[in-house]
N, C-alpha and C. Protein backbone atom coordinates (compact mmCIF):
# COMPACT_ATOMS: atom_id res chain seq x y z
N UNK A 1 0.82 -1.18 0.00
CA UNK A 1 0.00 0.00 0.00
C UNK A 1 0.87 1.25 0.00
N UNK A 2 1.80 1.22 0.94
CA UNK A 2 2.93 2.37 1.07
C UNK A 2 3.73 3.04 -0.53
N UNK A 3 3.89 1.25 -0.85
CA UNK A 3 4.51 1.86 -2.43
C UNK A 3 3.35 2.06 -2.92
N UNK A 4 2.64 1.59 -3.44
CA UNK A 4 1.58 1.87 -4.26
C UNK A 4 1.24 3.29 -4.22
N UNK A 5 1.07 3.92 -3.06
CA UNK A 5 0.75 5.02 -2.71
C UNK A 5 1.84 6.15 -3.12
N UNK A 6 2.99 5.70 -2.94
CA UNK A 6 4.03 6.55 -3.29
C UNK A 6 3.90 6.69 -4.40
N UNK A 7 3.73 5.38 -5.66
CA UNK A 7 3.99 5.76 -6.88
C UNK A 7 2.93 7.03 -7.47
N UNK A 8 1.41 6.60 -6.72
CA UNK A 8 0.51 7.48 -6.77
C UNK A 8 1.03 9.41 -6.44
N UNK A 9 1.57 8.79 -5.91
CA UNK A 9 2.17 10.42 -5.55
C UNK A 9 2.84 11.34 -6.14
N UNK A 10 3.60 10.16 -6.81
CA UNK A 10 4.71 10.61 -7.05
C UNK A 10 4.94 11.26 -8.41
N UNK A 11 5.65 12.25 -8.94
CA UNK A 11 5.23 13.54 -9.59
C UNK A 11 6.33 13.50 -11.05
N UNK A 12 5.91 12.80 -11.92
CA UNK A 12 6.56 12.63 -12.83
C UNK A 12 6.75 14.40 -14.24
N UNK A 13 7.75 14.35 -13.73
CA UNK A 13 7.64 16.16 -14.79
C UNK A 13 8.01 15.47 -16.14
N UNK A 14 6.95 16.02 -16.61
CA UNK A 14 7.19 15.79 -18.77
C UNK A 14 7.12 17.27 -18.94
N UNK A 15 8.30 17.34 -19.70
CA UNK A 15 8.26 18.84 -20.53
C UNK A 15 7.18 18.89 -21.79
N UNK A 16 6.71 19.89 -21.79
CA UNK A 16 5.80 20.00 -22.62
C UNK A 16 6.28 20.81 -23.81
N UNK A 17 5.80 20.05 -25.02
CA UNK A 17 6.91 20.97 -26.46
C UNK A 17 5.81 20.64 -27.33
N UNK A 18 6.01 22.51 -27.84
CA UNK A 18 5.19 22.23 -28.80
C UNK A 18 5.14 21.63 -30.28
N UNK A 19 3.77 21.59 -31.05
CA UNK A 19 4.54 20.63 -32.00
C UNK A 19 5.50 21.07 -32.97
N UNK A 20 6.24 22.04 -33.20
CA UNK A 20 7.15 22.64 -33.50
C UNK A 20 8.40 22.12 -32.82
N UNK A 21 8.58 22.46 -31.72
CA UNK A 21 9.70 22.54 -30.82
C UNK A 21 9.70 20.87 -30.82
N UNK A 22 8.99 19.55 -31.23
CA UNK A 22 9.28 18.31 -30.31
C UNK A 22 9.80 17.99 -30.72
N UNK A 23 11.02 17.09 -30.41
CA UNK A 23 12.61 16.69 -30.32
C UNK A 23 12.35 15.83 -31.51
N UNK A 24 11.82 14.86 -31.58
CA UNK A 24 11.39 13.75 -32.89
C UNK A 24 11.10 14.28 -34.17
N UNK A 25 10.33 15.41 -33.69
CA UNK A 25 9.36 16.04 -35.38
C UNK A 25 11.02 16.55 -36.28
N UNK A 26 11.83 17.43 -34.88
CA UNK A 26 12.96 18.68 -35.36
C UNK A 26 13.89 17.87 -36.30
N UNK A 27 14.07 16.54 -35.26
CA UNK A 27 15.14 15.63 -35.78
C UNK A 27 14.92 14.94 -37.19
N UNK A 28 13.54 14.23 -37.33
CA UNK A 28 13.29 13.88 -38.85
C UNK A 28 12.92 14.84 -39.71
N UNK A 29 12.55 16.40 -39.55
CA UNK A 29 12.95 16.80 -40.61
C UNK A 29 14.16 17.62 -40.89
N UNK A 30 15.00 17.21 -40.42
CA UNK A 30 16.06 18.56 -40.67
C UNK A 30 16.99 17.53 -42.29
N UNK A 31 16.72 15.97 -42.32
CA UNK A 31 17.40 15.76 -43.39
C UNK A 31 16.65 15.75 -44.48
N UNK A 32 15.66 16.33 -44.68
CA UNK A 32 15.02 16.46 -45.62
C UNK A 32 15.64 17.84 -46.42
N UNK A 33 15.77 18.44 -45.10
CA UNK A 33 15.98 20.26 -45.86
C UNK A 33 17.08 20.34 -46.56
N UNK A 34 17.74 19.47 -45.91
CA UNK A 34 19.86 18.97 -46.37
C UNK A 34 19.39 18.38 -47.67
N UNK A 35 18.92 17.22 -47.64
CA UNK A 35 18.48 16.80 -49.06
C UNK A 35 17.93 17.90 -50.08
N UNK A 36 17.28 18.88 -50.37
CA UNK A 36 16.63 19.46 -50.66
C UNK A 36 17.71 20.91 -50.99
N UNK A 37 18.37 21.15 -50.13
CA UNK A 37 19.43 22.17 -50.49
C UNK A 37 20.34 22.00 -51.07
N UNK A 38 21.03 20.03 -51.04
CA UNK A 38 21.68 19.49 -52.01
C UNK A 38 21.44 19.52 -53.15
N UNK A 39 20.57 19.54 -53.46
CA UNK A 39 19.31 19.05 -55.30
C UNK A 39 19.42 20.30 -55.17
N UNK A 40 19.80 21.73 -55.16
CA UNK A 40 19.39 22.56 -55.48
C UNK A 40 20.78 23.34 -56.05
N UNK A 41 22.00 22.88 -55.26
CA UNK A 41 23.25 23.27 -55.12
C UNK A 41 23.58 22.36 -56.88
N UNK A 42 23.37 21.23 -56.41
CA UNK A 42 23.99 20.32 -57.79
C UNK A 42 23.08 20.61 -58.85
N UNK A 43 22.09 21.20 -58.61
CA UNK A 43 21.14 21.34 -59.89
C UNK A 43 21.74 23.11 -60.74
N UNK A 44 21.89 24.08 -59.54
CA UNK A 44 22.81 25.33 -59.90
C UNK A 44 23.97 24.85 -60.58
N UNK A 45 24.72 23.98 -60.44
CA UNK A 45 26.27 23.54 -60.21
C UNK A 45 25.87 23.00 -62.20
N UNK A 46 24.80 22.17 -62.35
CA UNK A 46 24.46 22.06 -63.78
C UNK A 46 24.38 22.80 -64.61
N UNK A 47 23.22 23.64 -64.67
CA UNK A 47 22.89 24.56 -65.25
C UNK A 47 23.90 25.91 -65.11
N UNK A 48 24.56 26.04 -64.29
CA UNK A 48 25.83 27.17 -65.17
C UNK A 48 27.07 26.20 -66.25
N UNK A 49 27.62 25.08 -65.47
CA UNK A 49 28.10 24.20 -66.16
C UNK A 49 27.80 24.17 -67.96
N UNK A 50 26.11 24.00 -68.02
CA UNK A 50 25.76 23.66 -69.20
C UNK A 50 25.57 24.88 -69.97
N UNK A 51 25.65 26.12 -69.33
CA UNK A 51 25.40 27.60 -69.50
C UNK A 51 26.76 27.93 -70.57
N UNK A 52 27.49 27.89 -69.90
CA UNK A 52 28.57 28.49 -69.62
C UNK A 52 29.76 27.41 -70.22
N UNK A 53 29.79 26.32 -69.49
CA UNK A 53 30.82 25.78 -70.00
C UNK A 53 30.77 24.76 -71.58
N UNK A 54 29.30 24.89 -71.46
CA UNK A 54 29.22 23.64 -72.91
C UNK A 54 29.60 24.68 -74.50
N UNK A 55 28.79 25.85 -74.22
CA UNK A 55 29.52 26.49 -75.33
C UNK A 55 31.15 26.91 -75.65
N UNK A 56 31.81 26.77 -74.59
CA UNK A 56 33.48 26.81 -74.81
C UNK A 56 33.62 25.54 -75.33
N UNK A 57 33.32 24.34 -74.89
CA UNK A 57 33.51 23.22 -75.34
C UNK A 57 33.29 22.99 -76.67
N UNK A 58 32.00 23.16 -77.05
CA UNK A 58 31.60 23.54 -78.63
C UNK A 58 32.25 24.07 -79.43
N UNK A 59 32.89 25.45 -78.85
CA UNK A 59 33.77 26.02 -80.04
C UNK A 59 35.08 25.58 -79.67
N UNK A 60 35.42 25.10 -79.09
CA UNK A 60 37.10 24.40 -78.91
C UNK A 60 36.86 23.18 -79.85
N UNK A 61 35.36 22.69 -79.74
CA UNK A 61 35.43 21.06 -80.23
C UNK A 61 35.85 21.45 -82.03
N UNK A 62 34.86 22.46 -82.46
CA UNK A 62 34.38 22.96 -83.46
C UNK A 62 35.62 23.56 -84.89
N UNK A 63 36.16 24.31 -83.60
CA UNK A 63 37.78 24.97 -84.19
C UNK A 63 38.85 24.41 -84.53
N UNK A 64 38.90 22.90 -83.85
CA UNK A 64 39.56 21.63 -84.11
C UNK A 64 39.81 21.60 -85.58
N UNK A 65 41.08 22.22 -85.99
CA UNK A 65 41.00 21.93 -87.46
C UNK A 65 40.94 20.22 -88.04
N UNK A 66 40.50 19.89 -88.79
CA UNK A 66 40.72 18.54 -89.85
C UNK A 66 41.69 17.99 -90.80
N UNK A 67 42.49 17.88 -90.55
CA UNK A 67 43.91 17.69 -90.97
C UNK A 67 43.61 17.30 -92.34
N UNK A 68 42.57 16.52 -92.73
CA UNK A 68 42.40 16.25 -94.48
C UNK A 68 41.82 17.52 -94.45
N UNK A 69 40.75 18.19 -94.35
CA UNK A 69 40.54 19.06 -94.63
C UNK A 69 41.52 20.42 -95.27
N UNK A 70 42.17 20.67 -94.02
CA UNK A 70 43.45 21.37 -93.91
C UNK A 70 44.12 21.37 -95.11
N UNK A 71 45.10 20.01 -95.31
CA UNK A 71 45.56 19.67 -96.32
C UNK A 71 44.88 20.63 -97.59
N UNK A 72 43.73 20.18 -98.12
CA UNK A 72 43.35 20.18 -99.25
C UNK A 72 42.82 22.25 -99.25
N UNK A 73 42.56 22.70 -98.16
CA UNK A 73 42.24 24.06 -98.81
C UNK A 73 43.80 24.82 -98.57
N UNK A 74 44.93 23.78 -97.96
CA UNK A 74 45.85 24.51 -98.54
C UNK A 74 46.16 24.23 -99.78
N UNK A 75 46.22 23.10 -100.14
CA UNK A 75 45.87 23.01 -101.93
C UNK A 75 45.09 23.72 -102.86
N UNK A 76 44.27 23.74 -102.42
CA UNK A 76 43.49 24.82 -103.17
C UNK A 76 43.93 25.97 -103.12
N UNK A 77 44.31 26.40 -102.17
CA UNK A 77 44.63 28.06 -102.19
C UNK A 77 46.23 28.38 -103.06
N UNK A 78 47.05 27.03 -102.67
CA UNK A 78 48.16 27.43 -103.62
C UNK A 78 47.84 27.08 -105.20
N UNK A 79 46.81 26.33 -105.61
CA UNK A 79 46.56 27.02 -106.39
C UNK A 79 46.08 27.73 -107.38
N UNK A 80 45.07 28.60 -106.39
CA UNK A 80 44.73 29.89 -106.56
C UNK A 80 45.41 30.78 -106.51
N UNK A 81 46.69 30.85 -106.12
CA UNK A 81 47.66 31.75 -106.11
C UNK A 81 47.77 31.48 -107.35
N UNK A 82 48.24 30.31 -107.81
CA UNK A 82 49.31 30.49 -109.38
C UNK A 82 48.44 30.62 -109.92
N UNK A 83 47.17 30.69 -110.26
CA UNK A 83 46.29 31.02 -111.44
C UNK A 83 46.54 32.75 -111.02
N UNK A 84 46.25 33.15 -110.05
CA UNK A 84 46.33 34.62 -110.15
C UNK A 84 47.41 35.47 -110.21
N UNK A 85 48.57 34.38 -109.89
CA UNK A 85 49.86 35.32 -110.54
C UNK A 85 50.31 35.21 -112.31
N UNK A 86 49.47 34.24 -112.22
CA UNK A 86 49.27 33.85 -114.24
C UNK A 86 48.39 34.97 -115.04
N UNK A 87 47.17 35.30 -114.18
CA UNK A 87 46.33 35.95 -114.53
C UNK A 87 47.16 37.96 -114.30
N UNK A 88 48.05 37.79 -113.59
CA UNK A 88 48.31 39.35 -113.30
C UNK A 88 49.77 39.56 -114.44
N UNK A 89 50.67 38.35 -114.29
CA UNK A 89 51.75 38.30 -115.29
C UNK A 89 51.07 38.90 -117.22
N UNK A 90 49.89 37.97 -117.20
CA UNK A 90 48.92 38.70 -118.55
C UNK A 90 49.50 39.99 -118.91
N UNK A 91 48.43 40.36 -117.54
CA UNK A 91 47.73 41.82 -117.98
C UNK A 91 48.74 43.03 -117.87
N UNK A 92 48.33 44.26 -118.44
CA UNK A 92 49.28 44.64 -118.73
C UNK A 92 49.94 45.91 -117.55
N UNK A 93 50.99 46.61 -117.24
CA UNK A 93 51.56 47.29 -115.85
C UNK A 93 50.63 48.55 -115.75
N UNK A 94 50.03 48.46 -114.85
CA UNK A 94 49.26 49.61 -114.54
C UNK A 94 49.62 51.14 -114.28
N UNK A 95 50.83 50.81 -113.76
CA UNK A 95 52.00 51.87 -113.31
C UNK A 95 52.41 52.83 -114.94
N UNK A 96 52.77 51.91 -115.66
CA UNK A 96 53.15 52.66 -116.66
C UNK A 96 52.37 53.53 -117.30
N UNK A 97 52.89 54.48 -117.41
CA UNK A 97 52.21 55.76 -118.25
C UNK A 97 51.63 55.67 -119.36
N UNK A 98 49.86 56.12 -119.46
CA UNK A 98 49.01 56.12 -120.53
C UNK A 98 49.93 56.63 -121.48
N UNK A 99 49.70 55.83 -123.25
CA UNK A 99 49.99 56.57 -124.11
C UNK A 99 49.86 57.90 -124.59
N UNK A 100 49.77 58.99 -124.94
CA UNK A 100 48.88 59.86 -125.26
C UNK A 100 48.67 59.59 -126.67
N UNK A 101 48.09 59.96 -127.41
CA UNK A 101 47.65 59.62 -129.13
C UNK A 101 48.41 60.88 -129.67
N UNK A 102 48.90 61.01 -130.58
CA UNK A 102 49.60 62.17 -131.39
C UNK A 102 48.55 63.16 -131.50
N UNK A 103 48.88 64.28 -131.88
CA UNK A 103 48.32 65.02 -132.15
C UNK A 103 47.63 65.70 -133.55
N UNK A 104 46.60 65.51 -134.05
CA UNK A 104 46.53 65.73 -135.64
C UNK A 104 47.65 66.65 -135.99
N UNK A 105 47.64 66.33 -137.42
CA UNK A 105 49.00 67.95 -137.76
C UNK A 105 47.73 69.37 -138.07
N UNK A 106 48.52 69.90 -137.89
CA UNK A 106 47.49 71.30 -137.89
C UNK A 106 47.94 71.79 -139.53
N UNK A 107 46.51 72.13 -140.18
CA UNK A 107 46.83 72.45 -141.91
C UNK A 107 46.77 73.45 -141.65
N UNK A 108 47.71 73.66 -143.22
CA UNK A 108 48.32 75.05 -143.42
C UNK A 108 47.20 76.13 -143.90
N UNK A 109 47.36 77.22 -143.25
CA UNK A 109 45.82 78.20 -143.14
C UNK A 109 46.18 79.38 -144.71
N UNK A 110 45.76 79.50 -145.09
CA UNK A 110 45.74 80.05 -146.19
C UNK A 110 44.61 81.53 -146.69
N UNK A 111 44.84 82.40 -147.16
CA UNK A 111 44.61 83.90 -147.69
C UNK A 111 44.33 83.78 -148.88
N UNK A 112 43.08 83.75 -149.79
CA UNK A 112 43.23 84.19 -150.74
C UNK A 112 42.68 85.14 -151.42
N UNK A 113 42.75 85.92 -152.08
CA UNK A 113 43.03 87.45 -152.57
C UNK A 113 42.62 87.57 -154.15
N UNK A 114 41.42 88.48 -154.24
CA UNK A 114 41.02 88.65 -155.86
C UNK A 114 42.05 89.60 -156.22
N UNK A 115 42.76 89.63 -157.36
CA UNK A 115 44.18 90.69 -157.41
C UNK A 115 43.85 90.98 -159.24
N UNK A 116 42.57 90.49 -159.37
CA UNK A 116 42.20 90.37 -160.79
C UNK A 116 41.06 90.83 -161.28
N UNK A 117 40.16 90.82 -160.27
CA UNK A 117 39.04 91.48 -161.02
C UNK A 117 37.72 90.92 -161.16
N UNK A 118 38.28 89.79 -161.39
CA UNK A 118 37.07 88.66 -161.91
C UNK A 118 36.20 88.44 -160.80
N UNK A 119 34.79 88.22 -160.96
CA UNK A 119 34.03 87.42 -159.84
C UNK A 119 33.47 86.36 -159.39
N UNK A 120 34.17 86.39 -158.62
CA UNK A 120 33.41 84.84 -157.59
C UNK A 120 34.98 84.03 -158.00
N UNK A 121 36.35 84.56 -158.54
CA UNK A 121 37.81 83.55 -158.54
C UNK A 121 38.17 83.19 -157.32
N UNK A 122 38.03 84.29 -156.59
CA UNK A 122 38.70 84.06 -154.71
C UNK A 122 37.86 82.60 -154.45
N UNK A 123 36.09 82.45 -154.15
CA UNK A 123 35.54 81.49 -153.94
C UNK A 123 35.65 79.98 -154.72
N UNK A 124 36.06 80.40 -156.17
CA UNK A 124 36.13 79.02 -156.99
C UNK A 124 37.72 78.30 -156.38
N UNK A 125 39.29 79.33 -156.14
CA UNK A 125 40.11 78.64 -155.22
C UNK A 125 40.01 78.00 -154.46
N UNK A 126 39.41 79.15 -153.26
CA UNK A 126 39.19 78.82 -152.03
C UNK A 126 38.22 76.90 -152.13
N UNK A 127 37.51 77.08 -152.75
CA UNK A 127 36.79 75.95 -152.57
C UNK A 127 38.01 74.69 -152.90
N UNK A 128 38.70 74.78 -153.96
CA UNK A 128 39.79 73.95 -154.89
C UNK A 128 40.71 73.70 -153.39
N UNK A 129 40.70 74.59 -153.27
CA UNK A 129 42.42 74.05 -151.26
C UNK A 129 41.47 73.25 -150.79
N UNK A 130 40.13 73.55 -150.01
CA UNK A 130 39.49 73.23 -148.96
C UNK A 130 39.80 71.25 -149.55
N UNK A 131 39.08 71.29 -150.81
CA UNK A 131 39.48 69.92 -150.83
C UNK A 131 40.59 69.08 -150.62
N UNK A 132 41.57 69.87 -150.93
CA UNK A 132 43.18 69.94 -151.35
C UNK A 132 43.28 70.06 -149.77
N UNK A 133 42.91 69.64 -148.84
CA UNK A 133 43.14 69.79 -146.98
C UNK A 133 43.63 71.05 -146.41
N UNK A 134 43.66 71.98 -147.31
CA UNK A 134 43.58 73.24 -146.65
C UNK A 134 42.81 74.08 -146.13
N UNK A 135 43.49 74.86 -145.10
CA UNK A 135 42.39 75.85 -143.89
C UNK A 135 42.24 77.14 -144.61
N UNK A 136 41.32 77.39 -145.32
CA UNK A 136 41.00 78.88 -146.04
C UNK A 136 40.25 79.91 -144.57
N UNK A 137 41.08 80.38 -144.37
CA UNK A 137 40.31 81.26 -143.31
C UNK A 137 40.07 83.10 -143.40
N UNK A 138 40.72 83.23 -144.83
CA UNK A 138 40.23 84.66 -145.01
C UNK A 138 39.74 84.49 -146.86
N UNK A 139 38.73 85.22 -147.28
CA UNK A 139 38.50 85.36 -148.70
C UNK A 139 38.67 87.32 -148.84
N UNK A 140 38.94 86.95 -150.12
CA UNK A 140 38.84 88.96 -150.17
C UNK A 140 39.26 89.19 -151.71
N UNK A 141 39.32 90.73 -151.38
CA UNK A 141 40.18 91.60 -152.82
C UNK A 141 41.75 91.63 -152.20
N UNK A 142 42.51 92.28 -153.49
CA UNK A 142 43.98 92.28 -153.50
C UNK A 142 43.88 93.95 -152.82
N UNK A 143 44.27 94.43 -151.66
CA UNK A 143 44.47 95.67 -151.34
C UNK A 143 46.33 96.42 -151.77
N UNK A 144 46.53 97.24 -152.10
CA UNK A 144 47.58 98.17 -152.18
C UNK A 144 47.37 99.28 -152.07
N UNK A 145 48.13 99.42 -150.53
CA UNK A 145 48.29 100.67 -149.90
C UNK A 145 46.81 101.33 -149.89
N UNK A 146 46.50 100.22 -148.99
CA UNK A 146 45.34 100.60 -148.46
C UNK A 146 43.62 100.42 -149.30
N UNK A 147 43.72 100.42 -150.93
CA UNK A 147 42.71 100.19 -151.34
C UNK A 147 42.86 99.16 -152.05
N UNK A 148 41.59 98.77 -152.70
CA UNK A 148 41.22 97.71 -154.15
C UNK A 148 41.96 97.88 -154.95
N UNK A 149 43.13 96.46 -155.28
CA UNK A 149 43.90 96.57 -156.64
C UNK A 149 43.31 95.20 -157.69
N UNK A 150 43.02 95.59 -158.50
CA UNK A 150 42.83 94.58 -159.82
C UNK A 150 43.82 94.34 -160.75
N UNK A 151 45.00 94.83 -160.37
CA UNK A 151 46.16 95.46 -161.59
C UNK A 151 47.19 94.05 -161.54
N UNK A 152 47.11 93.20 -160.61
CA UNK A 152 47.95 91.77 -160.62
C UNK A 152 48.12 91.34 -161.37
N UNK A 153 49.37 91.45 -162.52
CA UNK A 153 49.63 90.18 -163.90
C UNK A 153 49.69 88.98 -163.46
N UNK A 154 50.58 88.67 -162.45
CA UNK A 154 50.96 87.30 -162.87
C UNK A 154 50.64 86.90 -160.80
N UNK A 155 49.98 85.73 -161.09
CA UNK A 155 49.63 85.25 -159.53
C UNK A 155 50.68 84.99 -159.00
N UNK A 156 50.55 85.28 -157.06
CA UNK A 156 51.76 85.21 -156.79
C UNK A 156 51.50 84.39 -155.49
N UNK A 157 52.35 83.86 -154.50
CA UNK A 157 52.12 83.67 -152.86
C UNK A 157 53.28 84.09 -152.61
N UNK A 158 52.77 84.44 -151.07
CA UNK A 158 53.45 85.42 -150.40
C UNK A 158 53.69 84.48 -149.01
N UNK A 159 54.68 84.25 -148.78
CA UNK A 159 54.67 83.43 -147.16
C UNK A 159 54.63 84.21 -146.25
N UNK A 160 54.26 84.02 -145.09
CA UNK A 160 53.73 85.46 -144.26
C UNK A 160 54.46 85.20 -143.12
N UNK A 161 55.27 83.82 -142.80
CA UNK A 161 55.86 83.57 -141.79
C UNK A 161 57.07 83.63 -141.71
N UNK A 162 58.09 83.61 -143.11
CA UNK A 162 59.28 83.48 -143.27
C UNK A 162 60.26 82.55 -142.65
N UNK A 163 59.71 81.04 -142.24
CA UNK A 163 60.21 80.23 -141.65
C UNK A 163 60.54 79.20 -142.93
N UNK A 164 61.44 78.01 -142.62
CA UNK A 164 61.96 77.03 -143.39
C UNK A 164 60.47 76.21 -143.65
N UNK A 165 59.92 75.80 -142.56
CA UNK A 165 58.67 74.89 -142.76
C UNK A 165 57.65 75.17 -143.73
N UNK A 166 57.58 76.92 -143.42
CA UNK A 166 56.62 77.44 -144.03
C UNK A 166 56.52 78.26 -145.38
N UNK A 167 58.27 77.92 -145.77
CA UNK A 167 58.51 78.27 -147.22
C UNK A 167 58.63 76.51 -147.57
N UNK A 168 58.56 75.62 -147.29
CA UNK A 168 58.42 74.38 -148.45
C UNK A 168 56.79 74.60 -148.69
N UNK A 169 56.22 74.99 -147.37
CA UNK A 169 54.82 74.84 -147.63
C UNK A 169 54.05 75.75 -148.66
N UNK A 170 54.49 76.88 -148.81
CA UNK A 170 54.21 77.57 -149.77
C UNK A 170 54.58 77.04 -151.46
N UNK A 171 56.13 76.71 -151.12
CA UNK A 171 56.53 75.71 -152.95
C UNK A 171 55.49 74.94 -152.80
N UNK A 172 54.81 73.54 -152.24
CA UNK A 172 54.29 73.02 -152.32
C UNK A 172 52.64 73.14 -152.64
N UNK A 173 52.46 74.30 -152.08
CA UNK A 173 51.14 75.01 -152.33
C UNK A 173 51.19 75.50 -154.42
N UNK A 174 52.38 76.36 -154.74
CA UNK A 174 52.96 77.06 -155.56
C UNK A 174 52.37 75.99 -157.03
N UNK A 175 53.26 74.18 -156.41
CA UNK A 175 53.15 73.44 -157.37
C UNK A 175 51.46 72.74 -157.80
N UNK A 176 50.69 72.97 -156.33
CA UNK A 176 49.01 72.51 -156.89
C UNK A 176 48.61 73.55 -157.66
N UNK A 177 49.14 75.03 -156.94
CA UNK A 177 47.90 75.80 -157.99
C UNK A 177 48.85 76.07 -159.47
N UNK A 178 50.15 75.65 -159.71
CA UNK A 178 50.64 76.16 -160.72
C UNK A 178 51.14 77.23 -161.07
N UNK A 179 52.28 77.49 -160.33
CA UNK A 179 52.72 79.20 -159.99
C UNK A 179 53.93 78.81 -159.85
N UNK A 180 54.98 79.81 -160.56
CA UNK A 180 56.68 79.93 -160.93
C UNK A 180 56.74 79.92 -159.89
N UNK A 181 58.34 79.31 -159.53
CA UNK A 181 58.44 79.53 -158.08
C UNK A 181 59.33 81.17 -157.78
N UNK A 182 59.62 81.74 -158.95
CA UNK A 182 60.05 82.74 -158.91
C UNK A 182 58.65 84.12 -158.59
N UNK A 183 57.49 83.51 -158.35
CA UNK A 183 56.45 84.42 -158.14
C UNK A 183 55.97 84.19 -156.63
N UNK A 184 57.25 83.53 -155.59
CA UNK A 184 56.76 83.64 -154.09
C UNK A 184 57.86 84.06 -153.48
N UNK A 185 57.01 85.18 -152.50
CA UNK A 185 57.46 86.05 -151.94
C UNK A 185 57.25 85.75 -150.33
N UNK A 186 58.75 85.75 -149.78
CA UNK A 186 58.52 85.85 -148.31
C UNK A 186 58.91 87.06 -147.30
N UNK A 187 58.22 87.25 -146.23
CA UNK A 187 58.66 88.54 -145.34
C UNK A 187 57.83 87.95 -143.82
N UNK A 188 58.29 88.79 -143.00
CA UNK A 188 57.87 88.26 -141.66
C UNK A 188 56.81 89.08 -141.35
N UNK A 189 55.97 88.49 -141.30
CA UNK A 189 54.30 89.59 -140.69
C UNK A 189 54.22 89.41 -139.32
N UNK A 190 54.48 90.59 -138.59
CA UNK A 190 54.46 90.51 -136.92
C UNK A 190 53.17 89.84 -136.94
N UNK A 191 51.82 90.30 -137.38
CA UNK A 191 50.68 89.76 -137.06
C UNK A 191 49.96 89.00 -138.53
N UNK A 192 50.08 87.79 -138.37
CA UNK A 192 49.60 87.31 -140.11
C UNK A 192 48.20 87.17 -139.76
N UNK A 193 47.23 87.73 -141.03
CA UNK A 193 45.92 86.59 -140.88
C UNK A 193 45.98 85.30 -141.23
N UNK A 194 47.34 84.50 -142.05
CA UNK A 194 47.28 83.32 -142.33
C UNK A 194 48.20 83.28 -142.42
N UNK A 195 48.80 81.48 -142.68
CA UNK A 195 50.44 81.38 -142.79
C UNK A 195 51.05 81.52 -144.61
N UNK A 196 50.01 81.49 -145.21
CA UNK A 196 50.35 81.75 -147.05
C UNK A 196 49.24 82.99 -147.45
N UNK A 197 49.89 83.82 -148.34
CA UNK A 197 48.66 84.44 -148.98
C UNK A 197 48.66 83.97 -150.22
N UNK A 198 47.59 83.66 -151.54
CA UNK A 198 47.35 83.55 -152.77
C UNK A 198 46.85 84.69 -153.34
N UNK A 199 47.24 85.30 -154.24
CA UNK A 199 46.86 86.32 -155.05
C UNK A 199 46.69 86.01 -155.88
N UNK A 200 45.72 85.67 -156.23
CA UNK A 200 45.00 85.60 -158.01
C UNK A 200 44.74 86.58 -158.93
N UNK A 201 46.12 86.78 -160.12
CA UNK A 201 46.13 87.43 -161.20
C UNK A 201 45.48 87.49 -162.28
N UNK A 202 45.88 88.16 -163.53
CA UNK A 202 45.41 88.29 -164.42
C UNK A 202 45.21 86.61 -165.11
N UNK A 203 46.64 86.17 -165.04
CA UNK A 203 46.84 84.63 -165.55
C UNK A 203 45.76 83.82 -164.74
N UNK A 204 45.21 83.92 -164.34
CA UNK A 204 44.03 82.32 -163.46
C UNK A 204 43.93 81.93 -164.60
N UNK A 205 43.37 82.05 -165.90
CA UNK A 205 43.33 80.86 -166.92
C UNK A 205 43.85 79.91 -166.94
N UNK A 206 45.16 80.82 -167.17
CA UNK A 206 46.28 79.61 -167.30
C UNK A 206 47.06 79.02 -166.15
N UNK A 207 46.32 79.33 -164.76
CA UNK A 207 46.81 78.22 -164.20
C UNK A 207 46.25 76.99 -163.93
N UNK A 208 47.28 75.95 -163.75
CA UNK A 208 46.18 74.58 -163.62
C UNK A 208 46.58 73.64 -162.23
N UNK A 209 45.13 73.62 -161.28
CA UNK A 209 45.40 72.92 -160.14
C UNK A 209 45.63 71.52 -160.28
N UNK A 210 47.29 71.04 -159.71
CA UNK A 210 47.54 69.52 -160.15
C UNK A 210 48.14 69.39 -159.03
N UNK A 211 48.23 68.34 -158.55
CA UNK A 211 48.91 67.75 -157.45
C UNK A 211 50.22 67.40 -157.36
């Protein structure tokens, strides 16, 4: 009875925890959270990995030259060289200086002069050179000392430049229209209207344009 009574008595303290705080609940879940922060760490630890590191890998894998490959576009390229040093050997130096083209010769300009009287002789010449490749650039009468002379016997040219060039050019003129060569006259004209004058005399009949 004594024990019995004691046990009755007797005052057993249980801590009281709530269900939060109780020692069993704290303990089975705390490896869940560990689990759970693991999967989260290795799952980060992936996804930059696959972020980040798979594209370096790619282009390292990628850049890997191919040794046949290699080979052959260095083949090719040498040669593409020799076709294009074949193709530049061709053509012609760029460096060197354009030709220029000559220059036409410039025809001999010519004066001719009615010294006779007759009308429309100056124009029937003049027309006769133009074919003959000469530059007729003045038509007229024969003036002396200042006015109209008709009094010209015998046709004459007059070289107006008094140069070597421009006395063959006058003989040569002398021999189409048919004129002594003792009837050309040269002197230096500070200012010429042309480089020959023709004076057409009394004789135009009898001269004859021949080549």
């Amino acid at each position: 009875m004594r024990h019995r009574r004691r046990l009755n008595t007797q005052t057993i303290n249980k801590k009281k925890y709530s269900p939060d705080q109780s020692p069993l609940r704290k303990k089975n879940r705390f490896p869940f959270i560990k689990f759970f922060v693991y999967i989260i760490i290795i799952a980060g630890a992936g996804y930059g990995l696959y972020t980040y590191g798979y594209p370096m890998m790619q282009e390292y894998w990628t850049s890997e030259p191919d040794p046949i490959q290699t080979r052959e576009q260095q083949s090719a390229a040498s040669n593409n060289k020799t076709t294009v040093t074949a193709d530049e050997s061709s053509q012609p130096e760029t460096n060197a200086e354009p030709k220029i083209p000559p220059l036409p010769e410039r025809k001999v300009q010519i004066e001719v002069l009615n010294g006779c009287g007759e009308q429309g002789i100056a124009a029937k010449f003049s027309e006769i050179l133009r074919q003959n490749n000469y530059d007729v650039v003045n038509e007229g009468n024969f003036l002396k000392d200042g006015n109209v002379y008709f009094k010209v016997d015998n046709s004459k040219i007059i070289d107006q430049l008094n140069t070597e060039k421009n006395q063959q050019n006058a003989e040569k003129l002398a021999r189409l229209v048919g004129i002594d060569k003792q009837y050309i006259e040269s002197f230096k004209n500070p200012s010429p209207i042309a480089d020959i004058t023709l004076v057409i005399g009394k004789d135009f009949n009898s001269l004859d344009i021949r080549n």
